[in-house]
C-alpha atoms as a PDB file:
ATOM      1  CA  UNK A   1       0.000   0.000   0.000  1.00  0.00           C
ATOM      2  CA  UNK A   2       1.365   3.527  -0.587  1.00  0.00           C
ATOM      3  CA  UNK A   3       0.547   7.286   0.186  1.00  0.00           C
ATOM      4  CA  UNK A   4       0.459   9.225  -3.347  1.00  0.00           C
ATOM      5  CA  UNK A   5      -0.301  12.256  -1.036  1.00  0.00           C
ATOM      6  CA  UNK A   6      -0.696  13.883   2.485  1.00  0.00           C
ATOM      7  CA  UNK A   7      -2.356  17.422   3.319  1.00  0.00           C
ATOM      8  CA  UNK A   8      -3.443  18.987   6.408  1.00  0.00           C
ATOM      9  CA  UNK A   9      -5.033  22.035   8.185  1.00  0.00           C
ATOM     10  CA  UNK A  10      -4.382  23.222  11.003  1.00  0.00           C
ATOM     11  CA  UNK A  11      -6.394  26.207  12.359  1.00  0.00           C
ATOM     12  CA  UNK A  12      -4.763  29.435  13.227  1.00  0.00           C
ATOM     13  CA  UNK A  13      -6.141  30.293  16.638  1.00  0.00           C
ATOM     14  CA  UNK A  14      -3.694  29.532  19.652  1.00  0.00           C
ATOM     15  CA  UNK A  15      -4.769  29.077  22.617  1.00  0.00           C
ATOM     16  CA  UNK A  16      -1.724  30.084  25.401  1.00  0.00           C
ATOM     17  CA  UNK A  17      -1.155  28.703  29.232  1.00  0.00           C
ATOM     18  CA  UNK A  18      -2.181  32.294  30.220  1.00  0.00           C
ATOM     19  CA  UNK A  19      -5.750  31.669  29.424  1.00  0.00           C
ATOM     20  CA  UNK A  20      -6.047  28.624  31.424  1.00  0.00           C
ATOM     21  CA  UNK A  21      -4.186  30.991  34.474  1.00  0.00           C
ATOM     22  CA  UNK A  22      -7.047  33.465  34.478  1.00  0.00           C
ATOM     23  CA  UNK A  23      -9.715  30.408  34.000  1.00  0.00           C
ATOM     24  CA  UNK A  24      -8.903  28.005  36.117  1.00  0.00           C
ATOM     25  CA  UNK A  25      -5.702  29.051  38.383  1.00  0.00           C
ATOM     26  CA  UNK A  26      -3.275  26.985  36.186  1.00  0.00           C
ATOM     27  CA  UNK A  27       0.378  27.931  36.187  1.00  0.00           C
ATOM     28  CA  UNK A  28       1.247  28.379  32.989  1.00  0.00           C
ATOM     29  CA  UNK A  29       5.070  26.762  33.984  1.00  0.00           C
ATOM     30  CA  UNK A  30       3.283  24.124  35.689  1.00  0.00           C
ATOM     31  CA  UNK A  31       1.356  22.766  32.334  1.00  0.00           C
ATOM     32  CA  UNK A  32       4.381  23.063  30.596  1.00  0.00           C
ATOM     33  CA  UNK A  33       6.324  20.863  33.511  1.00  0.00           C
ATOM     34  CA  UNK A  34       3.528  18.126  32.964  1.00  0.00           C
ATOM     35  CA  UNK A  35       2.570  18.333  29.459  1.00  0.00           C
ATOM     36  CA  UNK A  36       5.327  19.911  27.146  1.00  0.00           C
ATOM     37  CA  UNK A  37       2.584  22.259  25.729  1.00  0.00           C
ATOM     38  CA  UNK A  38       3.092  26.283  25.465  1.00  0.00           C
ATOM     39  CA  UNK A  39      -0.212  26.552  23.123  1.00  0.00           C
ATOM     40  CA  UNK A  40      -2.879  24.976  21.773  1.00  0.00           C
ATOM     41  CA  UNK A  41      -4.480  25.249  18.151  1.00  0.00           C
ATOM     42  CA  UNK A  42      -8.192  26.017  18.223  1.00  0.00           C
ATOM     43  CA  UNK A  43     -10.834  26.659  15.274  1.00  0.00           C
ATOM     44  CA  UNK A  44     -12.033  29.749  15.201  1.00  0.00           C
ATOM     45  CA  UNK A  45     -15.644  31.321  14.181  1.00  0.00           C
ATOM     46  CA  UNK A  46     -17.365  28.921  11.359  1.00  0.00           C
ATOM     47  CA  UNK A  47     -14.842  26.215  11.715  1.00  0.00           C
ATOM     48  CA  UNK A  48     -15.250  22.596  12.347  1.00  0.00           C
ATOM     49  CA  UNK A  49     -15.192  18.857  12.024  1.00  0.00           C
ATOM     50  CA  UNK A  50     -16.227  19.198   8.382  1.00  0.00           C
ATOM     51  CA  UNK A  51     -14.617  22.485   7.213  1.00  0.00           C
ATOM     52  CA  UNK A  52     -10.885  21.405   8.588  1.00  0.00           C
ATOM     53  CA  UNK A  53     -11.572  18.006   6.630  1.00  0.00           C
ATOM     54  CA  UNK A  54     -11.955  19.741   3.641  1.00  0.00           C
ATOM     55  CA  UNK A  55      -9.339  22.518   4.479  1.00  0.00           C
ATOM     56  CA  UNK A  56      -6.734  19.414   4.588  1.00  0.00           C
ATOM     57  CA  UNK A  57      -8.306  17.603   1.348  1.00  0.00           C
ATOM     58  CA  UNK A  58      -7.780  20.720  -0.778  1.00  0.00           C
ATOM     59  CA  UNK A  59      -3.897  20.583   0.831  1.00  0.00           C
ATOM     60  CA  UNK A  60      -3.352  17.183   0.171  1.00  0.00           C
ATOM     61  CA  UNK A  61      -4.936  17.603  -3.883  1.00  0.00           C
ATOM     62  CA  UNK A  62      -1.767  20.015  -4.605  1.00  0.00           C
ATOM     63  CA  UNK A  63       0.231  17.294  -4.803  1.00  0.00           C
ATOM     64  CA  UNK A  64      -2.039  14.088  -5.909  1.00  0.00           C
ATOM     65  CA  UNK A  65      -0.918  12.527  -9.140  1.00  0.00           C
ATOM     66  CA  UNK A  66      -4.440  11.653 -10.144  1.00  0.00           C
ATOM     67  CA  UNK A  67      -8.329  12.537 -10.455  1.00  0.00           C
ATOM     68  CA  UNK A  68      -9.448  13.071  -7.262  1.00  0.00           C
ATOM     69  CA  UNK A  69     -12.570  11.231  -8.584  1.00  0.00           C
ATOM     70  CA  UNK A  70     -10.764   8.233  -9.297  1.00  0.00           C
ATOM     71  CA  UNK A  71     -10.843   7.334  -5.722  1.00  0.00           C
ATOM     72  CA  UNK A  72     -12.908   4.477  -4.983  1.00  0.00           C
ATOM     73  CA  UNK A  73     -13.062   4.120  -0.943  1.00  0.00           C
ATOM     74  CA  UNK A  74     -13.440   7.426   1.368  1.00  0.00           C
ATOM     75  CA  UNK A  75     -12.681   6.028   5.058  1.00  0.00           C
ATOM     76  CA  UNK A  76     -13.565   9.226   7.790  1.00  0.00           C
ATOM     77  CA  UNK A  77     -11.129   8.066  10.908  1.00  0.00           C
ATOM     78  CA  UNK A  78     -11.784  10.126  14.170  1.00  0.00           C
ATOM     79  CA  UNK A  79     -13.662  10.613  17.220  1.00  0.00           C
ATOM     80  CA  UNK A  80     -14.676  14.215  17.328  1.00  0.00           C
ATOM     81  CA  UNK A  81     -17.431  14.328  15.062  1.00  0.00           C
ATOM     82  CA  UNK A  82     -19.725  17.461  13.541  1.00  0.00           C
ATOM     83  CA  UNK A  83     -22.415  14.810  12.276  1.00  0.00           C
ATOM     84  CA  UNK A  84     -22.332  11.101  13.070  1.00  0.00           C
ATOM     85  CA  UNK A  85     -24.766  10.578  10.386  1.00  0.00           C
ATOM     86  CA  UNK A  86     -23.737  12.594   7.375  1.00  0.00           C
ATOM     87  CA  UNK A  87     -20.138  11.767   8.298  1.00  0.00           C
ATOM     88  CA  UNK A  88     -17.009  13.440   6.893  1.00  0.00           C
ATOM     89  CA  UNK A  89     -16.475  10.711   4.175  1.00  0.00           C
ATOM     90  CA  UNK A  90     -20.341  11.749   2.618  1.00  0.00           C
ATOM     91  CA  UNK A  91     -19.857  15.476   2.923  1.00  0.00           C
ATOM     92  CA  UNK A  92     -16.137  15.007   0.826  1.00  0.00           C
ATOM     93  CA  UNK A  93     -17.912  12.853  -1.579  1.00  0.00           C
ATOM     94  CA  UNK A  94     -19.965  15.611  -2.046  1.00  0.00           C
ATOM     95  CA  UNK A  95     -18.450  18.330  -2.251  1.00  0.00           C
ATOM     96  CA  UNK A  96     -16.196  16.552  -5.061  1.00  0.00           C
ATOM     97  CA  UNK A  97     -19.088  14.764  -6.321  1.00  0.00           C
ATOM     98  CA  UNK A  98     -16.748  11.503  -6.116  1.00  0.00           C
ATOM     99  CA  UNK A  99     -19.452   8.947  -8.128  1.00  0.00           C
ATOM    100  CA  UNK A 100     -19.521   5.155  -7.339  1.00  0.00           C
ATOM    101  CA  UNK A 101     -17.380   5.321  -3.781  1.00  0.00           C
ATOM    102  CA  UNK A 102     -17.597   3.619  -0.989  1.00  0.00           C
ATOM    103  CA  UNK A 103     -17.800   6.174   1.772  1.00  0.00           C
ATOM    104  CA  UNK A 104     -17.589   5.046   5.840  1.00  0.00           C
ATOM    105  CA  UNK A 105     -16.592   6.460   9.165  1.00  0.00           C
ATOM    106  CA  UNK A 106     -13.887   4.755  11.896  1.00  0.00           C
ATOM    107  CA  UNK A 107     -13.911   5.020  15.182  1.00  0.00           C
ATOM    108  CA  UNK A 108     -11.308   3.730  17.926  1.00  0.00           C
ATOM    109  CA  UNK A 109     -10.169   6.851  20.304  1.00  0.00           C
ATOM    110  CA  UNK A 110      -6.642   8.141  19.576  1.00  0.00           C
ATOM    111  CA  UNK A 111      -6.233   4.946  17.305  1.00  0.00           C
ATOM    112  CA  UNK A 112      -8.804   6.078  14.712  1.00  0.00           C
ATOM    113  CA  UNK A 113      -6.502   7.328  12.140  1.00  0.00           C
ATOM    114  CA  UNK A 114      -4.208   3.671  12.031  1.00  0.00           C
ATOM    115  CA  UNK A 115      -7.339   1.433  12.203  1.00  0.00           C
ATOM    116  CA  UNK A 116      -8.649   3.446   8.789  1.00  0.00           C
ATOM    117  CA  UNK A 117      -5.838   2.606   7.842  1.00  0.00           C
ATOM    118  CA  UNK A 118      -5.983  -0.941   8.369  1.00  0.00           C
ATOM    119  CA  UNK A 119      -9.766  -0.791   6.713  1.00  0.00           C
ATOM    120  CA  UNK A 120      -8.310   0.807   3.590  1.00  0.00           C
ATOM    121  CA  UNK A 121      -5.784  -1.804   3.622  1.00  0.00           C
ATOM    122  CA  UNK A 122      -8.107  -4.541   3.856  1.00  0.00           C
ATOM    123  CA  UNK A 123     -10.271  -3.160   0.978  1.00  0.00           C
ATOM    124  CA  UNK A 124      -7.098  -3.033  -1.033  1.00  0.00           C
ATOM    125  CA  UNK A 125      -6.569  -6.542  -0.370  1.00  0.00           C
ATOM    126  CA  UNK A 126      -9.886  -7.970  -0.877  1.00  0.00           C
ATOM    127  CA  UNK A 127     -10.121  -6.188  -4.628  1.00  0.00           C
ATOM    128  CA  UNK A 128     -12.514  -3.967  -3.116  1.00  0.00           C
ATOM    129  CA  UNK A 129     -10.719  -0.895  -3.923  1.00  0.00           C
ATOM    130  CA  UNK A 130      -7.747   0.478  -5.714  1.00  0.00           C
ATOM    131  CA  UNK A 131      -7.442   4.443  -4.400  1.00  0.00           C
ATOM    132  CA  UNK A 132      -8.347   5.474  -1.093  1.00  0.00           C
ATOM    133  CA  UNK A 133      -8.910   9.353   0.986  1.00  0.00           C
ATOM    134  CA  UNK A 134      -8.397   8.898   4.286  1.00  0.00           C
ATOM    135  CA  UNK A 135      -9.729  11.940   6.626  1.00  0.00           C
ATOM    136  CA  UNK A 136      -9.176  12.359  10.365  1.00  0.00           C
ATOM    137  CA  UNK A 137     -10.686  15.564  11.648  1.00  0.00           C
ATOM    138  CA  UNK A 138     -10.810  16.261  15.468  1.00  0.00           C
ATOM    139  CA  UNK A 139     -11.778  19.556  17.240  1.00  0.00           C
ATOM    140  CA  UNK A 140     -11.247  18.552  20.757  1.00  0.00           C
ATOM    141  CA  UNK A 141     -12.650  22.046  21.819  1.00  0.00           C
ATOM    142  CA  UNK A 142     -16.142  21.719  20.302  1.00  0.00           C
ATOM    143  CA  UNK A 143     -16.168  18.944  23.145  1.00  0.00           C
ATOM    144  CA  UNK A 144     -13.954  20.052  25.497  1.00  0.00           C
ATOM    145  CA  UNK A 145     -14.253  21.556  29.302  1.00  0.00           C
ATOM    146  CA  UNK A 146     -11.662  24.403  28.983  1.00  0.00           C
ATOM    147  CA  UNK A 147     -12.250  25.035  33.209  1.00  0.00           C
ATOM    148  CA  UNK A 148     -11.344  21.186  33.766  1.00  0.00           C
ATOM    149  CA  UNK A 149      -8.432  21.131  35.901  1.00  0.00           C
ATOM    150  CA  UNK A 150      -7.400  17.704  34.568  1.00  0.00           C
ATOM    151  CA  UNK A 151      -7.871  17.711  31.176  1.00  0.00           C
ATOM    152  CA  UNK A 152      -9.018  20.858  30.025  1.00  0.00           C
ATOM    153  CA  UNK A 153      -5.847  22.606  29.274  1.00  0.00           C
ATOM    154  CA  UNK A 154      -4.949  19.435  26.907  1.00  0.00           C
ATOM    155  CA  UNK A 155      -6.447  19.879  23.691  1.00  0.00           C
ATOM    156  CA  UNK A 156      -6.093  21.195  20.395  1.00  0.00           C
ATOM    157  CA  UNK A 157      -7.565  20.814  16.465  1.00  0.00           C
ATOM    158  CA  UNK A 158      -6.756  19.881  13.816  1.00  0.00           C
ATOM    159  CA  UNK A 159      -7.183  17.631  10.371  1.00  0.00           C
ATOM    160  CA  UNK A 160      -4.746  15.405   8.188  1.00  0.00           C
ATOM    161  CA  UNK A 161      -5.815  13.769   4.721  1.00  0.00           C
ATOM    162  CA  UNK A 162      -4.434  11.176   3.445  1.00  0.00           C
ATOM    163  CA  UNK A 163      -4.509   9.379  -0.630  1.00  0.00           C
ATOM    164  CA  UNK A 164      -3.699   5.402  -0.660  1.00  0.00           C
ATOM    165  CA  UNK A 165      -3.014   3.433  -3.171  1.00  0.00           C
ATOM    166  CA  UNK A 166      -3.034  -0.349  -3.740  1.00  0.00           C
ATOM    167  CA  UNK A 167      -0.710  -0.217  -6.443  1.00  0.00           C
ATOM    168  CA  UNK A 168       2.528   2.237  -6.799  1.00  0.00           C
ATOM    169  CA  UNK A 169       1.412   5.383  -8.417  1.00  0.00           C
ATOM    170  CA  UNK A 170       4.772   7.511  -8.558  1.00  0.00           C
ATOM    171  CA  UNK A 171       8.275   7.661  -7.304  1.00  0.00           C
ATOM    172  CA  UNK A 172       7.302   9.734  -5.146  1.00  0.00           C
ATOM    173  CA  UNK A 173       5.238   7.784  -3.131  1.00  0.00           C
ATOM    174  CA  UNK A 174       5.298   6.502   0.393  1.00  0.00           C
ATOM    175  CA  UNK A 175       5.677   2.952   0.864  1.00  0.00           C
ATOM    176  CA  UNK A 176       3.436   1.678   4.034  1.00  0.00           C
ATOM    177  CA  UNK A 177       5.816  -1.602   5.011  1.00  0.00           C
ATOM    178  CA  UNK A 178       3.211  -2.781   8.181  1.00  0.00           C
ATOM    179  CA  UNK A 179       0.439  -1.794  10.242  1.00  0.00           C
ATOM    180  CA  UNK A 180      -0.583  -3.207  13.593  1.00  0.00           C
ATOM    181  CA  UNK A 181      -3.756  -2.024  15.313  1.00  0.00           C
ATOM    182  CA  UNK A 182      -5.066  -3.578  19.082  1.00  0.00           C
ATOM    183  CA  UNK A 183      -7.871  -3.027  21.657  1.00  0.00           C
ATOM    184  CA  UNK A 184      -6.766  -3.104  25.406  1.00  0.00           C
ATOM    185  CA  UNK A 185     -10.122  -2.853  26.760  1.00  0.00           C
ATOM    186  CA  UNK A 186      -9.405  -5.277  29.162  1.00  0.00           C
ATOM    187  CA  UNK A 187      -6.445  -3.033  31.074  1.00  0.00           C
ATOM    188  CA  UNK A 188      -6.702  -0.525  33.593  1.00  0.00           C
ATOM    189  CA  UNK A 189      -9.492   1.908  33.143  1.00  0.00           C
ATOM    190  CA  UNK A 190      -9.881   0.769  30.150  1.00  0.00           C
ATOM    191  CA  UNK A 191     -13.428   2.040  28.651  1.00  0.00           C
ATOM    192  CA  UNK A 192     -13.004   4.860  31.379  1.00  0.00           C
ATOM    193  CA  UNK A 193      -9.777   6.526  31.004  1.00  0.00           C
ATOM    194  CA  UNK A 194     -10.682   8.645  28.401  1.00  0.00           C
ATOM    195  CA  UNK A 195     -14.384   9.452  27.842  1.00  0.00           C
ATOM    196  CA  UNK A 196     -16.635  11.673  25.247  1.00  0.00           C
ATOM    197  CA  UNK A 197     -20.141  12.062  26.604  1.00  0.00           C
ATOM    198  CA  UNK A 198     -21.285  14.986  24.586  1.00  0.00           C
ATOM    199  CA  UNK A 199     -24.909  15.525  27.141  1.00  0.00           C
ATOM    200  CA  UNK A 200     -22.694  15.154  30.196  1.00  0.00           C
ATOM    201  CA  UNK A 201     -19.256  15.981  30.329  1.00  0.00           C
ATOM    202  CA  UNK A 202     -17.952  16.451  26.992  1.00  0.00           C
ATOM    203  CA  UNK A 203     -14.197  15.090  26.992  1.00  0.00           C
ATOM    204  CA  UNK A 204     -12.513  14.007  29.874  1.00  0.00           C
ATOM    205  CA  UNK A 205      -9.747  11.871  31.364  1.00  0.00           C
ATOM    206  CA  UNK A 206     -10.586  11.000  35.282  1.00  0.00           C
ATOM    207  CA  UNK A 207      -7.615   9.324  35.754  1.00  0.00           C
ATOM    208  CA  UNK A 208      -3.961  10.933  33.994  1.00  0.00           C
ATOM    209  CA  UNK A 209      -1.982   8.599  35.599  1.00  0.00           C
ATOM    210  CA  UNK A 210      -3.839   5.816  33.909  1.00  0.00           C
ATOM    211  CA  UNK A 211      -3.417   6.636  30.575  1.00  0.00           C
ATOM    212  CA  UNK A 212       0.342   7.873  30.741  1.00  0.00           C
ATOM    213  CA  UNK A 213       1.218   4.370  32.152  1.00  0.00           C
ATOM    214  CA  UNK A 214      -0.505   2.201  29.791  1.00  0.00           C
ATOM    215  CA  UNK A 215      -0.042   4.846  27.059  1.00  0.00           C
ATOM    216  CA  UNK A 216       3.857   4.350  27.309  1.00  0.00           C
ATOM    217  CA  UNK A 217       3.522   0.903  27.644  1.00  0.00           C
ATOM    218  CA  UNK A 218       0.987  -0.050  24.737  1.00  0.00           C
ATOM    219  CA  UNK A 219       3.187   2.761  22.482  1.00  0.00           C
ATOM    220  CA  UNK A 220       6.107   0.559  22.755  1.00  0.00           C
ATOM    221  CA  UNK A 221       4.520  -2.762  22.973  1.00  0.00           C
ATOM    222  CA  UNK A 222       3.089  -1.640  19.388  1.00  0.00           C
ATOM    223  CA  UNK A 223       6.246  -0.139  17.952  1.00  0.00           C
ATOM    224  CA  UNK A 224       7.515  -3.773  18.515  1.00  0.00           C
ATOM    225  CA  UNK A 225       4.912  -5.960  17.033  1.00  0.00           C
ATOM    226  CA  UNK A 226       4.832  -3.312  14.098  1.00  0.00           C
ATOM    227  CA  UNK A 227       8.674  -3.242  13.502  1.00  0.00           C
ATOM    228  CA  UNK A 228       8.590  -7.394  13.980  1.00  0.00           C
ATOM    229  CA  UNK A 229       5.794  -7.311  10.992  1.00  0.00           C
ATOM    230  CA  UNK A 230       8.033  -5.514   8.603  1.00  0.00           C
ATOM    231  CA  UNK A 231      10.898  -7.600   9.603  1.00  0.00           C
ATOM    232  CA  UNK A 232      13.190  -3.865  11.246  1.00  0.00           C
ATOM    233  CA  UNK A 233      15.259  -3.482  13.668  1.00  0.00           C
ATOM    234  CA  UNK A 234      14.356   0.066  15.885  1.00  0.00           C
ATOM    235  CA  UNK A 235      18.400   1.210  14.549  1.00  0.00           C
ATOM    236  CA  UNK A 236      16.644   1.229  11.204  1.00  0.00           C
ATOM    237  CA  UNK A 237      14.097   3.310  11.439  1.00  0.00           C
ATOM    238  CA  UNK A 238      15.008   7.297  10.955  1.00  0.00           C
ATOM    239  CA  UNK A 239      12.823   9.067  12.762  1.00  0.00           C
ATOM    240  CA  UNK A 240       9.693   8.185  15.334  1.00  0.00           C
ATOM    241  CA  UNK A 241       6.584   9.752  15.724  1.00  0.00           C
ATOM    242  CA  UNK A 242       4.275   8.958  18.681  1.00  0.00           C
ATOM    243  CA  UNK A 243       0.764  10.265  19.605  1.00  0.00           C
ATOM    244  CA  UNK A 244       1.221  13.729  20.768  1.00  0.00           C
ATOM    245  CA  UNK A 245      -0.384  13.649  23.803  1.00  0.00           C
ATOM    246  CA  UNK A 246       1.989  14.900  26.424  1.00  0.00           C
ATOM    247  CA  UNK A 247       6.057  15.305  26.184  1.00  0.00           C
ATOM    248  CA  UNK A 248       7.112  13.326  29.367  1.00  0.00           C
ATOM    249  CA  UNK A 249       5.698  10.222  27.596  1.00  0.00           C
ATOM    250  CA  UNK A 250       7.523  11.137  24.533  1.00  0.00           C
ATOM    251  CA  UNK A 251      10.607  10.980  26.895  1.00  0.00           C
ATOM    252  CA  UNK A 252       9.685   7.975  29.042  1.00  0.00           C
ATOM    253  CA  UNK A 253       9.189   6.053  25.634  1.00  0.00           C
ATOM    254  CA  UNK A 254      12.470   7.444  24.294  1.00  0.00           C
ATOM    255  CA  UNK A 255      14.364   6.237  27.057  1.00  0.00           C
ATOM    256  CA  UNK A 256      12.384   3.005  26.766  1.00  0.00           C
ATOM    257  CA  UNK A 257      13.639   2.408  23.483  1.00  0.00           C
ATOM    258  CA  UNK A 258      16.959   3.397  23.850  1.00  0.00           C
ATOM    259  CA  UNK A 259      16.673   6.271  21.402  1.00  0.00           C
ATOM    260  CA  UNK A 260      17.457   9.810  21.365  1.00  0.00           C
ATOM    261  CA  UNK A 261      15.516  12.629  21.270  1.00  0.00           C
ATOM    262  CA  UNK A 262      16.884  13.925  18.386  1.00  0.00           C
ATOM    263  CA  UNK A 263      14.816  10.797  16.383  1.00  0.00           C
ATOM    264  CA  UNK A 264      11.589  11.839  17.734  1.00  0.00           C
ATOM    265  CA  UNK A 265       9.609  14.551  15.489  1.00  0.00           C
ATOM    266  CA  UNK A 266       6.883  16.296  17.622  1.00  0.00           C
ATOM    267  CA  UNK A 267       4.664  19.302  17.299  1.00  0.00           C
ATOM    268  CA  UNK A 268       2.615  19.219  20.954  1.00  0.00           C
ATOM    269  CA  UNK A 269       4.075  22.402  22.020  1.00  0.00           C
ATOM    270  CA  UNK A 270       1.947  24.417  19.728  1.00  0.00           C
ATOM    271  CA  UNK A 271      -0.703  22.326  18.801  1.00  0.00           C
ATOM    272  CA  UNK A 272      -1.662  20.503  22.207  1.00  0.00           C
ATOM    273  CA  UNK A 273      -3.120  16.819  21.665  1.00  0.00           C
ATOM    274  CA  UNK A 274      -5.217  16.872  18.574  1.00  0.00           C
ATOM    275  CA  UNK A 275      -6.250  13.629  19.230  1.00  0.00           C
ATOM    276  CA  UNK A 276      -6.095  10.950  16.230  1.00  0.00           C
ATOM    277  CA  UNK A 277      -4.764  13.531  14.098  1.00  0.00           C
ATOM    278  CA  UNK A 278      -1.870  14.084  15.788  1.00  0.00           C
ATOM    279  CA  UNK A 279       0.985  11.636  14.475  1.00  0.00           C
ATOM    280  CA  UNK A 280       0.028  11.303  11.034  1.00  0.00           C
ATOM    281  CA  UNK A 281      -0.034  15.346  11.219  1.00  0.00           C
ATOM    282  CA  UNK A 282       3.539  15.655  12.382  1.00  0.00           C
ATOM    283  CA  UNK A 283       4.310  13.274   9.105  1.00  0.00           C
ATOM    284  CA  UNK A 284       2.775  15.434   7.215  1.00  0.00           C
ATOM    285  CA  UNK A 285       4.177  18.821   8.302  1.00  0.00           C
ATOM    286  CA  UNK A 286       7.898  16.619   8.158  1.00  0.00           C
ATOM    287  CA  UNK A 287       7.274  14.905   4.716  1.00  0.00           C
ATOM    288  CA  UNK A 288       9.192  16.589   2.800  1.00  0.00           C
ATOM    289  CA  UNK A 289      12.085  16.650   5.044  1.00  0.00           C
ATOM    290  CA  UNK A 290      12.187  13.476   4.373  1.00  0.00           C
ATOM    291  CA  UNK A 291      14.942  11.734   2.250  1.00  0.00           C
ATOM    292  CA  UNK A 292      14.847   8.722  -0.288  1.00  0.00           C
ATOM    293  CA  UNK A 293      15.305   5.465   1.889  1.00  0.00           C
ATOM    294  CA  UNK A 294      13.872   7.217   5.296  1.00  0.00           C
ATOM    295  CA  UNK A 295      12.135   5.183   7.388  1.00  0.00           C
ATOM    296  CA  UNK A 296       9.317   6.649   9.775  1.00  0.00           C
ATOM    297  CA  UNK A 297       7.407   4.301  12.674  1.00  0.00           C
ATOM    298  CA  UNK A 298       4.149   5.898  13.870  1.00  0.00           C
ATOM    299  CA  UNK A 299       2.728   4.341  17.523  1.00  0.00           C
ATOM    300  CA  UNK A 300      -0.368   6.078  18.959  1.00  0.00           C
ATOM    301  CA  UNK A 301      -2.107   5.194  22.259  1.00  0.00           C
ATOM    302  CA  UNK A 302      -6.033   5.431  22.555  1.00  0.00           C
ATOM    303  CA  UNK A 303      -8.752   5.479  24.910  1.00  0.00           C
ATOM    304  CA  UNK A 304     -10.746   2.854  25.231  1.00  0.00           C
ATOM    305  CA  UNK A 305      -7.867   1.514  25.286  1.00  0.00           C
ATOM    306  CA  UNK A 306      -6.356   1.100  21.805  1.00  0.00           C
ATOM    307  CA  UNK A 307      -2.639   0.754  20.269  1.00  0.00           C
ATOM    308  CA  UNK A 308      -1.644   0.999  16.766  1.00  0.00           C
ATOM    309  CA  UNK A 309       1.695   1.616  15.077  1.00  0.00           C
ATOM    310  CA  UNK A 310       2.479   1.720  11.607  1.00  0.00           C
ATOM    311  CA  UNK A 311       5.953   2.456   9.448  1.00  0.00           C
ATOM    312  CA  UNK A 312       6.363   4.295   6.327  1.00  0.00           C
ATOM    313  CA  UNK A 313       9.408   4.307   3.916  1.00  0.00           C
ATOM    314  CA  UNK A 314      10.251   7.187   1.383  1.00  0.00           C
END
């Protein structure tokens, strides 16, 4: 499977620690201490779910090799959601008027974006498809509790867009070498660590230390199974990106692994945790860094709980 292209929005409101001082009593040193973020990106009047989906589409079509209305599957992959019903992957197909697609929506927490992957991939393999758009959208803040001393201060949006390909299209083209998706209901909170109860709370995380355990844990228990699918060693892969949820697990994974900092691309500290977005955004604001022969592993961390991983090559 390969990526023919990658686009993304990324609204231009930031949102700083300062706010969350005046809200909430917050030290704005103190979230930086525990999270690694400075600011957070938040849509601003008339933006949404929808709009940054098709904000990132347009990005991603400057570069596409092809008719956008050649593509045959449209997979939405997210959590935050506008419309449950007319999903992302309908509204694209409209607004392209992409004839004769399959069009679907993905759910799994933080793991969204890799498990559309995995759907696209198993289209591809069944002969069900041949060229694939992948959306993840996620604006945290439509849902979010800014006054929530726990989680509040966390979140960010943003959108990433992705075209697949069964076969490859150019030279220019990604390589995806293995993906590994897995549910981890059955550990620690589990179902609760993370929740999204629009009527009630919005989105929360009772329990931080929870998730940063099991997030570092699952993040490299993924990386592993991913790197043992493509047959790689970690001292071949270039760089690593991880779900950008908070620095210190960036740096408890890096140590983990044995790897430096320096291998780790990351974008938290403006952004904030843009949920299932947020790793295969940091690809695509580094892609064309990226030299012929680099390798890139992705690992993300989900509530529910859910791991993925998967690794590109250029």
């Amino acid at each position: 499977m390969y990526i023919n292209a990658i686009g993304h929005y990324i609204p231009e409101g930031r949102i700083t620690n300062d706010y969350f001082k005046q809200l909430n009593g917050l030290d704005p040193e103190w979230i930086v201490q525990r999270t690694g973020i400075e600011t957070r990106s938040r849509c601003g009047e008339g933006e949404n779910v929808d709009t940054m989906a098709f904000a990132a589409v347009e990005n991603a079509l400057e570069a596409l090799p092809y008719s956008i209305k050649d593509v045959d599957l449209i997979v939405a992959a997210h959590y935050c959601a506008y419309d449950t019903v007319a999903t992302v992957a309908h509204k694209v197909q409209q607004r392209h008027q992409i004839e004769g697609a399959k069009a679907l929506y993905v759910s799994s927490a933080c793991s969204s974006f890799v498990n559309g992957l995995e759907v696209v991939e198993g289209y591809f393999a069944m002969g069900k498809a041949k060229k694939a758009l992948l959306i993840c959208s996620e604006q945290n803040s439509y849902y979010s509790n800014d006054s929530d001393t726990k989680a509040g201060h966390l979140w960010g949006d943003a959108a990433v867009a992705y075209f697949l390909s069964s076969e490859k299209v150019n030279d220019s083209d990604m390589e995806i070498l293995s993906i590994f998706t897995e549910g981890e209901g059955h550990v620690g909170k589990g179902p609760e660590g993370v929740v999204l109860r629009p009527k009630e709370i919005g989105i929360s995380m009772p329990d931080g230390r929870d998730v940063f355990l099991y997030a570092v844990k699952y993040m490299e228990y993924a990386l592993n199974k991913n790197l043992e699918e493509s047959g790689l060693n970690k001292e071949d892969i270039t760089y690593f990106i991880t779900h950008q949820a908070n620095m210190r697990i960036v740096k408890q994974l890096a140590r983990m692994i044995e790897m430096p900092m320096e291998r780790f691309l990351n974008n938290i500290s403006e952004y904030g945790n843009t949920g299932s977005a947020s790793a295969p955004l940091v690809l695509s604001q580094h892609k064309d860094r990226l030299q012929k022969g680099d390798i890139v592993s992705l690992m993300v961390f989900g509530g529910g709980y859910s791991c993925a991983a998967f690794t590109v090559k250029k």
